[in-house]
C-alpha atoms as a PDB file:
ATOM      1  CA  UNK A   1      -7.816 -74.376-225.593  1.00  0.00           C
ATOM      2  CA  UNK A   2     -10.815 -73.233-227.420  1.00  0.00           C
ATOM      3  CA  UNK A   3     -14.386 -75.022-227.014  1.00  0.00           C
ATOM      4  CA  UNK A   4     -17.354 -74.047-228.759  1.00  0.00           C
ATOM      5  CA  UNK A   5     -21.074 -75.189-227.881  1.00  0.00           C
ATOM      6  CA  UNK A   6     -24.894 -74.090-228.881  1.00  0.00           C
ATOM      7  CA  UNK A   7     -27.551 -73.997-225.561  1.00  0.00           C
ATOM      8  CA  UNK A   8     -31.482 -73.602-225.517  1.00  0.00           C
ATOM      9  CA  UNK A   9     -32.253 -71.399-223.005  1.00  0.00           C
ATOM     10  CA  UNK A  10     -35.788 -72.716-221.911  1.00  0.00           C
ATOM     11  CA  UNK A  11     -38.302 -71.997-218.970  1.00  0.00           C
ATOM     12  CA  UNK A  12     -36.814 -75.051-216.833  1.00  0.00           C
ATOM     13  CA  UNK A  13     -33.049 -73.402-217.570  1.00  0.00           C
ATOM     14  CA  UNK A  14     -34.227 -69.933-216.391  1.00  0.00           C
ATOM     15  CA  UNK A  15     -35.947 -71.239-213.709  1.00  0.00           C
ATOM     16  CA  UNK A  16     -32.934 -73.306-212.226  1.00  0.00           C
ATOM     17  CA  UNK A  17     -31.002 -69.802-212.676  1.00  0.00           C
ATOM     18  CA  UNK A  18     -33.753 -68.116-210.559  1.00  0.00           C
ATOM     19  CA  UNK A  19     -33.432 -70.432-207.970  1.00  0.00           C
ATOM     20  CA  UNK A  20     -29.830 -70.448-207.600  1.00  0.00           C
ATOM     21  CA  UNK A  21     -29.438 -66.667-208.228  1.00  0.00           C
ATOM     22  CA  UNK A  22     -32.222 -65.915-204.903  1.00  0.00           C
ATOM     23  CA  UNK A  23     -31.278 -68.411-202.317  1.00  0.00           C
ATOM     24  CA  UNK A  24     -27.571 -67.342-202.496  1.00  0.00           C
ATOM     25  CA  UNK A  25     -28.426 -63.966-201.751  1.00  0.00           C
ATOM     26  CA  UNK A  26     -29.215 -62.364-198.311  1.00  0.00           C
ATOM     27  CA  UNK A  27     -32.826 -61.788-199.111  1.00  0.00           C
ATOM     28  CA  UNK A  28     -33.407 -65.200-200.580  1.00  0.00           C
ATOM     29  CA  UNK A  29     -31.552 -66.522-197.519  1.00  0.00           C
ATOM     30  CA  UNK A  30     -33.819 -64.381-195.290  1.00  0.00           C
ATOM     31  CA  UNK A  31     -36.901 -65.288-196.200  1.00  0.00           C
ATOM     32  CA  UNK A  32     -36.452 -68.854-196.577  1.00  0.00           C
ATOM     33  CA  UNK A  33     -34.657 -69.193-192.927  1.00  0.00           C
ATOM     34  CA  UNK A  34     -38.024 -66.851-191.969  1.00  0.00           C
ATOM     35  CA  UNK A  35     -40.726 -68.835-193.377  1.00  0.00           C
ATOM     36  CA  UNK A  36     -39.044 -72.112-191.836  1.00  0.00           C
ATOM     37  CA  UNK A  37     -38.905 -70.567-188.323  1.00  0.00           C
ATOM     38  CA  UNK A  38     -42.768 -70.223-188.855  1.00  0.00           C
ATOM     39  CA  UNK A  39     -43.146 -73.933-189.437  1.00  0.00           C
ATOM     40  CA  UNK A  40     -40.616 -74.943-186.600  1.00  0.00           C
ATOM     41  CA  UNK A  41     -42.833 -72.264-183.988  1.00  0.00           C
ATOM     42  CA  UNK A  42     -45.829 -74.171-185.215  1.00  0.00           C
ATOM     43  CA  UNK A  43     -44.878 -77.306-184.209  1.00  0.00           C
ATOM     44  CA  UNK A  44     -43.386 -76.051-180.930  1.00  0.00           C
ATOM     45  CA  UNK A  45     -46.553 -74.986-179.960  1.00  0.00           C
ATOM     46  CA  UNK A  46     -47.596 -71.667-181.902  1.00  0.00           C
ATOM     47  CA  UNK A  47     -51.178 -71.330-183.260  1.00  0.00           C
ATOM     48  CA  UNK A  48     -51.977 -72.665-186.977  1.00  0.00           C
ATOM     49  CA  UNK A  49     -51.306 -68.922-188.074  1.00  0.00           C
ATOM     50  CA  UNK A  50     -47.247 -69.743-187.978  1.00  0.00           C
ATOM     51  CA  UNK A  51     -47.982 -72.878-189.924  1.00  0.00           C
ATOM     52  CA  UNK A  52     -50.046 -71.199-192.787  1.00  0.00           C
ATOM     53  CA  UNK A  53     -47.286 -67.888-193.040  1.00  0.00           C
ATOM     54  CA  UNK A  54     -44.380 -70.201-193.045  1.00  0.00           C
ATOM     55  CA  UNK A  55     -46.015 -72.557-195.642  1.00  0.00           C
ATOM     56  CA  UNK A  56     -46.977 -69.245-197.913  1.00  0.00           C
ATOM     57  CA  UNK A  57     -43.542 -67.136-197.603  1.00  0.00           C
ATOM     58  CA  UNK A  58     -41.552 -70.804-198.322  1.00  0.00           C
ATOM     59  CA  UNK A  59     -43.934 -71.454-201.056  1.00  0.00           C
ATOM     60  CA  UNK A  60     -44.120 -67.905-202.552  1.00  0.00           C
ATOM     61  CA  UNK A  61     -40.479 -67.261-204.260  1.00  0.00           C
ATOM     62  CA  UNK A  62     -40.057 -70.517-205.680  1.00  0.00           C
ATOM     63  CA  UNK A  63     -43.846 -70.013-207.464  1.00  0.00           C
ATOM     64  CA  UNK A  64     -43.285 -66.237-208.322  1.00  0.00           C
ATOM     65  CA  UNK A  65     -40.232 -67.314-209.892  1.00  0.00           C
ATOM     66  CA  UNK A  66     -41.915 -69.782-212.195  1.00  0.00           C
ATOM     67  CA  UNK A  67     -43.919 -67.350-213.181  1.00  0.00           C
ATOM     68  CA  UNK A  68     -40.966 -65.154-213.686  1.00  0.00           C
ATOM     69  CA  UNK A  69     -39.153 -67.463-214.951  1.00  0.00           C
ATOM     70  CA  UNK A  70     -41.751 -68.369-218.153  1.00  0.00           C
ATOM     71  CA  UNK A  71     -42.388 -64.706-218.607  1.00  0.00           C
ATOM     72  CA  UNK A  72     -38.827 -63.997-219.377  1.00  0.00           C
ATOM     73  CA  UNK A  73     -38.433 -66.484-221.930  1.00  0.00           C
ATOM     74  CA  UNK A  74     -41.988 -65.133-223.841  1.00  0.00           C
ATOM     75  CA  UNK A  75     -40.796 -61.671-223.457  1.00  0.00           C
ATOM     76  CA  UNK A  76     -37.075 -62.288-224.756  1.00  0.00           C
ATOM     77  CA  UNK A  77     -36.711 -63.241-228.557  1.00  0.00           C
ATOM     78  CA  UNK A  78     -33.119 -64.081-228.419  1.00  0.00           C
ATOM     79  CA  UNK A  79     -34.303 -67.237-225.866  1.00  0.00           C
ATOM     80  CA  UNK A  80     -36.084 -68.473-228.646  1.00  0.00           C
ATOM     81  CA  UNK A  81     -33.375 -69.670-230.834  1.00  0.00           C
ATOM     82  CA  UNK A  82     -30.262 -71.028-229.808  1.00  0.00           C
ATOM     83  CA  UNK A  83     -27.526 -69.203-228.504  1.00  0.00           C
ATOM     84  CA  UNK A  84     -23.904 -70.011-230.201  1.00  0.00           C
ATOM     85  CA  UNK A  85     -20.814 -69.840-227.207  1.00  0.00           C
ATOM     86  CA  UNK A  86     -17.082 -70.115-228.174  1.00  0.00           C
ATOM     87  CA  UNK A  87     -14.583 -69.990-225.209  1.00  0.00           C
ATOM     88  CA  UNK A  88     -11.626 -68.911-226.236  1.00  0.00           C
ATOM     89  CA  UNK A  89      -7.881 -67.551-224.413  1.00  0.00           C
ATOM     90  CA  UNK A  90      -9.484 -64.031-224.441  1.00  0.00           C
ATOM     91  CA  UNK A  91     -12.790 -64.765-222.991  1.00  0.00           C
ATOM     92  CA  UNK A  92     -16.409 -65.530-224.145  1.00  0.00           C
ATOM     93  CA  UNK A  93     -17.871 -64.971-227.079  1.00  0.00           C
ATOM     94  CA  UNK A  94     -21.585 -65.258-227.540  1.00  0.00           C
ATOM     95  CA  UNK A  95     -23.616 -65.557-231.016  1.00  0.00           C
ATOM     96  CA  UNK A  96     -26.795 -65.583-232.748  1.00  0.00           C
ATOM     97  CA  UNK A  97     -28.214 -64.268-235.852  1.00  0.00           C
ATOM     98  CA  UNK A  98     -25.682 -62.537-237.019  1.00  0.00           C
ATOM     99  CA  UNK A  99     -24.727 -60.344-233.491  1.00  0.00           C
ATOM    100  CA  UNK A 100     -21.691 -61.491-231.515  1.00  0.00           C
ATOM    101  CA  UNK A 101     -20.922 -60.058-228.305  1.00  0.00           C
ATOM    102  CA  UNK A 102     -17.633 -61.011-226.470  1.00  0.00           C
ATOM    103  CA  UNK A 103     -16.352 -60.106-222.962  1.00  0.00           C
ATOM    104  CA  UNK A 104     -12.548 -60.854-221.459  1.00  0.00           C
ATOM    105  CA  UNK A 105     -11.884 -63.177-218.548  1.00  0.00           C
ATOM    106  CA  UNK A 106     -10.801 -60.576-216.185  1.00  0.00           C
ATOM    107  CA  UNK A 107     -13.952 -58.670-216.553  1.00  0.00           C
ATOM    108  CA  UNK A 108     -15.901 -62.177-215.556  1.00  0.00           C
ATOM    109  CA  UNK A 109     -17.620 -61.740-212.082  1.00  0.00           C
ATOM    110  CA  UNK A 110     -17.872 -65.433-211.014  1.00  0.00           C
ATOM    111  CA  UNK A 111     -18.995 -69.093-212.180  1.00  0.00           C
ATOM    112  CA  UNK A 112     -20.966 -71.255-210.280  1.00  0.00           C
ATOM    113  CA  UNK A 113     -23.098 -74.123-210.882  1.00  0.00           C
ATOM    114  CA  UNK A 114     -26.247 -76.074-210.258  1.00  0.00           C
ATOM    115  CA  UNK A 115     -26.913 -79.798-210.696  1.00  0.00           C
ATOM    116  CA  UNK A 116     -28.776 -78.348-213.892  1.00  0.00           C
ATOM    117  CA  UNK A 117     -26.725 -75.567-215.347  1.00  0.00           C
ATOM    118  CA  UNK A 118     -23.187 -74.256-215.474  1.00  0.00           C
ATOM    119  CA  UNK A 119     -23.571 -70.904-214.892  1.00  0.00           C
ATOM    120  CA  UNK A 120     -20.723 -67.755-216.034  1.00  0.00           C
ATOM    121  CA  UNK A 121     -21.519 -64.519-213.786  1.00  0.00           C
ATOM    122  CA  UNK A 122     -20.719 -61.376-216.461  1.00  0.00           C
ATOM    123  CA  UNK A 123     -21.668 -59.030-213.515  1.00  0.00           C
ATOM    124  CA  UNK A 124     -23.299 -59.178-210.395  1.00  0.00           C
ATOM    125  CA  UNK A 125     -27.002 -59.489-211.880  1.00  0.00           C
ATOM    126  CA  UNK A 126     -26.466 -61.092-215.604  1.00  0.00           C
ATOM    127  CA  UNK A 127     -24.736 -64.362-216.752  1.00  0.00           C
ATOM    128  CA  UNK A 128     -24.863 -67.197-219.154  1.00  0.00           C
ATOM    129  CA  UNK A 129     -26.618 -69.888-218.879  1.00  0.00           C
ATOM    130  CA  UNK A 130     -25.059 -73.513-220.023  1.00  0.00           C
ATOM    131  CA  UNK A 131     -27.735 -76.061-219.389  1.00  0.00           C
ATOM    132  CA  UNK A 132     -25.388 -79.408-218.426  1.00  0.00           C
ATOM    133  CA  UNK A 133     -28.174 -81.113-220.938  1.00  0.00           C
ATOM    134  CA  UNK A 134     -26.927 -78.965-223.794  1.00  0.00           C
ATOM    135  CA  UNK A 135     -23.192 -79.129-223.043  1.00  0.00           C
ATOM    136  CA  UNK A 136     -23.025 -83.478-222.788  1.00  0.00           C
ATOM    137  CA  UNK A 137     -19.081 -84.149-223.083  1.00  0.00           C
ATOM    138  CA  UNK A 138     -17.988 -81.070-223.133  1.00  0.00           C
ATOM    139  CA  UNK A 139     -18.947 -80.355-219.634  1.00  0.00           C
ATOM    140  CA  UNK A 140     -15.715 -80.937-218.124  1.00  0.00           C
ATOM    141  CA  UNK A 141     -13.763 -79.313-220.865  1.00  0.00           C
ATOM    142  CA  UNK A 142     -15.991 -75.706-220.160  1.00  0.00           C
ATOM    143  CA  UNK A 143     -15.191 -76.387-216.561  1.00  0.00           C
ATOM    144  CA  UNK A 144     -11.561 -76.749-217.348  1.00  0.00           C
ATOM    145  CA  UNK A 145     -11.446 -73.697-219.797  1.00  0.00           C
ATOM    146  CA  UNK A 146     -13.408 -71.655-216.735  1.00  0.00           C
ATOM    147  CA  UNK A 147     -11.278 -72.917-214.316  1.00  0.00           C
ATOM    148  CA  UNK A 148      -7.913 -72.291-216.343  1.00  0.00           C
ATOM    149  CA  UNK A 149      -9.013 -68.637-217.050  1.00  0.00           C
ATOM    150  CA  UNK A 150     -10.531 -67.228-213.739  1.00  0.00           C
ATOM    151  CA  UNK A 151      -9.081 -66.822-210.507  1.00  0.00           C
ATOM    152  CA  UNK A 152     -10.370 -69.806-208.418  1.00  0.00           C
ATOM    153  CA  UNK A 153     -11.544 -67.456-205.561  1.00  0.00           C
ATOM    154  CA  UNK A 154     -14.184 -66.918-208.386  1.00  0.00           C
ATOM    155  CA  UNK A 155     -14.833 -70.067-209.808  1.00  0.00           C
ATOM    156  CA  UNK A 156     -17.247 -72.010-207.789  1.00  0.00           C
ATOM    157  CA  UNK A 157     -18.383 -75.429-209.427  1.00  0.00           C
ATOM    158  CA  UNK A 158     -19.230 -79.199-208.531  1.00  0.00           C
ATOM    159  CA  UNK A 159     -18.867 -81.377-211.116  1.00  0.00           C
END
């Protein structure tokens, strides 16, 4: 099965990404769990102090990352015009402009998703982006080409 799509990676898309990407890691996980400790000792009793550093380390990464998250897409010309995908037996294959860049199924890292985005890990710190918006009906057909071609200890999506 073969399934080909075009997504707009935009601000909001990057941003979701961010989001996802930081709270499943350990220092994502850390400081969240940290800053909500804060707030809990505040309202056990703890002076104001707890209640301001909680509310500034939980509100910190998810506003640095909108920040980030709109720099990116400024700073990266190939977000500005919309990227071409074709799934295929052999793996991905991604377009635009004339440059295509393709990468095999067993060299895919892991796919995930978000209630915004489907997202294909090509290693542990890059991946591609497939807005749920952009894909419509052929959401469940890019799950099912994901799902058919990666081991499902890797494959790690809610419909």
């Amino acid at each position: 099965m073969e399934i080909e799509f075009d997504v707009k990676v935009t601000p909001g898309v990057l941003y979701d990404y961010m989001l996802y990407h930081t709270y499943t890691s350990a220092s994502g996980l850390i400081g969240a769990v940290a800053g909500a400790l804060l707030v809990v000792a505040f309202f056990m009793g703890a002076g104001p102090l707890c209640l301001i550093a909680g509310i500034i380390i939980l509100g910190y990464l998810p506003w640095t990352l909108f920040i980030k998250s709109r720099q990116q897409y400024l700073a990266n010309p190939a977000f500005q015009k919309p990227l071409h995908y074709k799934l295929t037996e052999e793996g991905l294959e991604v377009s635009q402009n004339d440059e295509i860049q393709s990468q095999k199924w067993e060299n895919m890292y892991k796919a995930v998703s978000t209630p915004r985005s489907l997202i294909l890990y090509t290693s542990p710190v890059n991946a591609s982006i497939f807005p749920k918006a952009d894909l419509g009906e052929k959401t469940s057909g890019v799950i099912e080409v994901i799902s058919t071609h990666m081991p499902p200890k890797k494959v790690k999506i809610r419909s």
